[in-house]
Protein backbone atom coordinates (compact mmCIF):
# COMPACT_ATOMS: atom_id res chain seq x y z
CA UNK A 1 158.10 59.09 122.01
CA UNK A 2 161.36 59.57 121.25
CA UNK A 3 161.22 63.07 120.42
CA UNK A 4 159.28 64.06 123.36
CA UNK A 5 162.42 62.31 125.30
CA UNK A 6 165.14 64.60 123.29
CA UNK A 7 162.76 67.16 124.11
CA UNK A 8 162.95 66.87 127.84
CA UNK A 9 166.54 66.07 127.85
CA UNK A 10 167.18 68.89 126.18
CA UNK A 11 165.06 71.18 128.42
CA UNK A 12 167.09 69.44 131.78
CA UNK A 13 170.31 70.76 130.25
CA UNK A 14 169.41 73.84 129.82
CA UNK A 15 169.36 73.32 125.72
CA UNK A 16 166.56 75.70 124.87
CA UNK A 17 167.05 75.30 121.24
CA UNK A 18 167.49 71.75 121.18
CA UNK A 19 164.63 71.53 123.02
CA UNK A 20 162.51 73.76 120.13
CA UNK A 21 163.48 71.83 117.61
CA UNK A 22 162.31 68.55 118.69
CA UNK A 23 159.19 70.27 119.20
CA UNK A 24 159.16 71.74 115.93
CA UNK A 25 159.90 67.94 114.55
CA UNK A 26 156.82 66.11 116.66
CA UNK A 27 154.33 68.76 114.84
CA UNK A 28 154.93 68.02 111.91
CA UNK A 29 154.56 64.24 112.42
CA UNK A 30 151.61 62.39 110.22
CA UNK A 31 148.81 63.13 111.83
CA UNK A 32 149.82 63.69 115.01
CA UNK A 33 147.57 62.30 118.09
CA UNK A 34 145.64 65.10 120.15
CA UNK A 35 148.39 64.61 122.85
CA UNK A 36 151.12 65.36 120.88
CA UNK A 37 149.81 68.96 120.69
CA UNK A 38 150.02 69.24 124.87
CA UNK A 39 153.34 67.94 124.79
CA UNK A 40 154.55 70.17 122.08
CA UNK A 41 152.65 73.44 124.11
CA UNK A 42 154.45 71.91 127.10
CA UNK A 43 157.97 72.16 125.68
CA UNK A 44 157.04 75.61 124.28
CA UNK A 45 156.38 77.02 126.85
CA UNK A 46 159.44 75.91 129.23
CA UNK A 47 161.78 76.64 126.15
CA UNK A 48 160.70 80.49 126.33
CA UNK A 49 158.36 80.19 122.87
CA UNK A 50 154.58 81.44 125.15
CA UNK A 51 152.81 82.26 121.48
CA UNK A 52 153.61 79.01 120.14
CA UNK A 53 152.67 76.99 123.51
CA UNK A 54 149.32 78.38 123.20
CA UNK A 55 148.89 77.50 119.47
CA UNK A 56 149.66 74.27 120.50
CA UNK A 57 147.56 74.40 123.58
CA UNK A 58 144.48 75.38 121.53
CA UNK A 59 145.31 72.95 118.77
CA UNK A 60 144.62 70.03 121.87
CA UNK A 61 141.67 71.57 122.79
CA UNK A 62 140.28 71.49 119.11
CA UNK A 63 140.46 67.82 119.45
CA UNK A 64 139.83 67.49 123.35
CA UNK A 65 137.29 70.51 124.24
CA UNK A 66 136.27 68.67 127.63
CA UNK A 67 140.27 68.78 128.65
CA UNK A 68 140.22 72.64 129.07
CA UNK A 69 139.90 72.89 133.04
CA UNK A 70 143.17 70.50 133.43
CA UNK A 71 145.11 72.81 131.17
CA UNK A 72 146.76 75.42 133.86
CA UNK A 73 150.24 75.40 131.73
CA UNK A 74 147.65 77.45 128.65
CA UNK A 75 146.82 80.18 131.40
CA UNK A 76 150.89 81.05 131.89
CA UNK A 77 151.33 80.95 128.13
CA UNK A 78 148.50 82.86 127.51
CA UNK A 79 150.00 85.44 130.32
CA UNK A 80 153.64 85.67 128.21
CA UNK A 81 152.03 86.11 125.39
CA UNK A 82 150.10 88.95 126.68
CA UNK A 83 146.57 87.55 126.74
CA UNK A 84 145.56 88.48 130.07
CA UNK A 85 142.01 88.17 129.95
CA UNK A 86 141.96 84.47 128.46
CA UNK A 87 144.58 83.39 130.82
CA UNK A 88 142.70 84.74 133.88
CA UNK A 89 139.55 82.50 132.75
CA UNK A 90 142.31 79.65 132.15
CA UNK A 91 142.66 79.94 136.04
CA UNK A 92 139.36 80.59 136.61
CA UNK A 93 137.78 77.30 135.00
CA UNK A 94 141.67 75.19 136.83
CA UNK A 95 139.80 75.73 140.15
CA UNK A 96 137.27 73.82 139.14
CA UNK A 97 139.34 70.19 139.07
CA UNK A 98 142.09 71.76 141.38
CA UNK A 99 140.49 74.32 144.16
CA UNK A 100 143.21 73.96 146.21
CA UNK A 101 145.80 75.33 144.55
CA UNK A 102 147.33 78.64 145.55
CA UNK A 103 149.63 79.06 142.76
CA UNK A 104 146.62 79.01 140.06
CA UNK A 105 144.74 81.67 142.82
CA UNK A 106 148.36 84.10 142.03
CA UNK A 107 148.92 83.41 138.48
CA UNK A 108 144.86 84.09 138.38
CA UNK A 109 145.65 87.45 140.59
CA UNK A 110 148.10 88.77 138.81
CA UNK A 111 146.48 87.71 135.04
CA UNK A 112 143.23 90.09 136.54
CA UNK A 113 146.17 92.86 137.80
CA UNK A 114 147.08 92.99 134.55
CA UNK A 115 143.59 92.94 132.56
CA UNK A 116 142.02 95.00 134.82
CA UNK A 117 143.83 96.56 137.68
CA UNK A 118 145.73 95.71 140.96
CA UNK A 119 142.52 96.70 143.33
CA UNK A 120 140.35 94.20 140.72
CA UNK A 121 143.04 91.66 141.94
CA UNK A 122 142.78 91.77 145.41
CA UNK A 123 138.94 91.73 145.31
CA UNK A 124 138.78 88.36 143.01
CA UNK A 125 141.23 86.17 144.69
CA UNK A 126 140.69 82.87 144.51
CA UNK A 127 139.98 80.28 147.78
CA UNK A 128 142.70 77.91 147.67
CA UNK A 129 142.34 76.77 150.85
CA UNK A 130 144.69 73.73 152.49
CA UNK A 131 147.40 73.85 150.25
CA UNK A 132 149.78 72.28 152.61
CA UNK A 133 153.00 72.81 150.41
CA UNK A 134 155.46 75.64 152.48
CA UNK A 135 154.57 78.45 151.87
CA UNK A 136 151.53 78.61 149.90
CA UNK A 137 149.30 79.43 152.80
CA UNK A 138 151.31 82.76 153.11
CA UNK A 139 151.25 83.24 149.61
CA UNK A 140 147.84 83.03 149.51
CA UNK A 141 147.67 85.31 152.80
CA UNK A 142 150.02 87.70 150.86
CA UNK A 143 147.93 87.99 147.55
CA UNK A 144 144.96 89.03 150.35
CA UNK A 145 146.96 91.65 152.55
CA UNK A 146 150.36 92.36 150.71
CA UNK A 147 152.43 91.26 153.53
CA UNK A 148 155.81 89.69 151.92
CA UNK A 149 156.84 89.41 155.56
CA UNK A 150 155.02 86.41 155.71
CA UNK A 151 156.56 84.44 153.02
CA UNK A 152 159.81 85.27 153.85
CA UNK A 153 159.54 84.53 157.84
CA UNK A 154 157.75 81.03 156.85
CA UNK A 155 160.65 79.96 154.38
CA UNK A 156 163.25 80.89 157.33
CA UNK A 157 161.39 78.33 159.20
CA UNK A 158 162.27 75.50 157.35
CA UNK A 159 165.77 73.81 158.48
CA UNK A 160 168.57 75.41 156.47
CA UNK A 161 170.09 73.02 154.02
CA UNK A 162 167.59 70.95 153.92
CA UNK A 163 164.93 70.02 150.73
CA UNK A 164 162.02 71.61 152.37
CA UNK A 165 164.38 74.59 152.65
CA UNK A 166 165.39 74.84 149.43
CA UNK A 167 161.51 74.08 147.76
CA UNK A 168 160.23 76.95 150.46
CA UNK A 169 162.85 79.62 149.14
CA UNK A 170 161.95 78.84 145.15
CA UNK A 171 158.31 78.98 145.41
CA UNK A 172 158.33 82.04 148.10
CA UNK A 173 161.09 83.71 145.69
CA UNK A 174 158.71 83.02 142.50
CA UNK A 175 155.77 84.36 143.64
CA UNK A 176 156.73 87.22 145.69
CA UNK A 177 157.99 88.40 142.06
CA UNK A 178 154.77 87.25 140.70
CA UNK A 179 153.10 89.81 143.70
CA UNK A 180 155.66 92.53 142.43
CA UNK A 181 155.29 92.21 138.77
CA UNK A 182 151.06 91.80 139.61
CA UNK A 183 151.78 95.15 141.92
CA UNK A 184 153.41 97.33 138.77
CA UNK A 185 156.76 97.02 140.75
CA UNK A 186 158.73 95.70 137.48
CA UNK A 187 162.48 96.47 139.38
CA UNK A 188 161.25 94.14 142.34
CA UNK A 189 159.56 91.77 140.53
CA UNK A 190 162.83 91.28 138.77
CA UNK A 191 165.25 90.84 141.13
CA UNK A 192 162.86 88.23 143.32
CA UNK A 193 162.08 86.16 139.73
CA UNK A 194 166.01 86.38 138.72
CA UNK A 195 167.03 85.08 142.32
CA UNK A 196 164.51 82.07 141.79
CA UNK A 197 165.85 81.58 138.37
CA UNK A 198 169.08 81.49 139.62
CA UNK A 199 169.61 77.73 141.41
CA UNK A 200 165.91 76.63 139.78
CA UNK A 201 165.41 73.01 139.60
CA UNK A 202 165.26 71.70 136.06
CA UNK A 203 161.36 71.00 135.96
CA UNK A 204 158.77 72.40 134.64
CA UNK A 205 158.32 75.60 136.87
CA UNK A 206 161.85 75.96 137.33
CA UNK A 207 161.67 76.25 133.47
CA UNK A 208 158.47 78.68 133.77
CA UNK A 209 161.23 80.43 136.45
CA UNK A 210 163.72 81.30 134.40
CA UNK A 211 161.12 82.43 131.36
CA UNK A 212 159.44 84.22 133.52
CA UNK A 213 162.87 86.50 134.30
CA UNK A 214 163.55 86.55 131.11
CA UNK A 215 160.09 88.13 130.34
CA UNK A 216 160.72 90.54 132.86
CA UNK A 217 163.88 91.39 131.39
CA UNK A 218 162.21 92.14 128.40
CA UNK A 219 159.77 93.90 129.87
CA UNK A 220 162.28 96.12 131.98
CA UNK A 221 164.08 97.37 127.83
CA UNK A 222 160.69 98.11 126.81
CA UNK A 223 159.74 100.37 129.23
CA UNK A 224 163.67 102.19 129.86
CA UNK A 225 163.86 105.10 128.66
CA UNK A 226 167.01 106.34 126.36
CA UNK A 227 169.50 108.55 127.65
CA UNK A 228 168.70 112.13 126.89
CA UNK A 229 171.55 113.93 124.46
């Protein structure tokens, strides 16, 4: 679909707006297949727009009900946009087609941090055991112990330089934020999301990378206080 292709080009260039308004121009195609609605939520999400990308999300599953465990991209809109508790069950239900996976146990820890609180989090972590990517075994370790040590001594391991180094230091930079932000530590959380925003690859969790430090940017005005007079 040609759309979907301006979409993504968009989205590699770092053409957020270019990238929305593609989107905005495949949903209101005639009638509109079921997958159109992913792909739209897709390019939502990664352009920044989390309310829209679950609209879209939830228009799919409308159609496609039995596609709802597959759909881990709903559970981090549904965290932007501030529904905690749905996007914890998101997670939840993921586990069920992909138990492995220690990035769906975090986003699920830190969705239950947030709906419940940080002690309900470490009690309901997820087994995602034998991820073999570098270093979700430590990230999973770390979401069970709080030791960041151990994410940042197994991405020193990998040779400098090289691709394994540089896929170790995003995901161990994105989800030691993720443990911060899950932890209430908003100024840590920040700097750790903002350093894997910084050099992110241009796919789709690079993209969830940088939205995810713009979020907390957000977050980080809400809560300032004004200077005093």
């Amino acid at each position: 679909m040609q759309l979907h292709d301006n979409a993504t080009r968009a989205l590699r260039r770092g053409d957020r707006e270019a990238a929305i308004a593609a989107a905005d121009q495949m949903v209101k195609l005639e009638h509109p297949d079921a997958v159109v609605y992913r792909l739209v939520g897709d390019i939502y999400l990664r352009a920044s727009k989390p309310a829209l990308a679950v609209e879209m999300f939830d228009r799919y599953l409308k159609k496609q009900p039995q596609a709802l465990p597959e759909l881990w991209q709903r559970g981090i809109a549904l965290y932007f946009a501030g529904d905690y508790r749905r996007a914890a069950e998101q997670f939840q239900v993921h586990r069920r087609v992909n138990p492995n996976d220690v990035e769906n146990a975090a986003w699920h820890f830190l969705c239950v941090a947030k709906a419940e609180d940080f002690e309900a989090a470490k009690k309901n972590v997820l087994p995602a055991p034998n991820d073999p990517r570098i270093p979700m075994a430590e990230v999973l370790e770390l979401l069970k112990t709080g030791d960041t040590q151990l994410v940042i001594e197994r991405v020193g391991q990998t040779p400098e330089g090289s691709r394994d180094r540089e896929s170790a230091q995003f995901y161990g930079d994105v989800y030691l934020g993720l443990y911060a932000d899950a932890k209430g530590n908003l100024d840590r959380a920040t700097q750790w999301m903002e350093r894997a925003a910084k050099d992110a690859p241009r796919h789709y969790m690079g993209d969830v990378a940088r939205v995810y430090a713009d979020y907390l940017r957000e977050q980080a005005k809400a809560t300032s206080q004004p200077p005093k007079r």
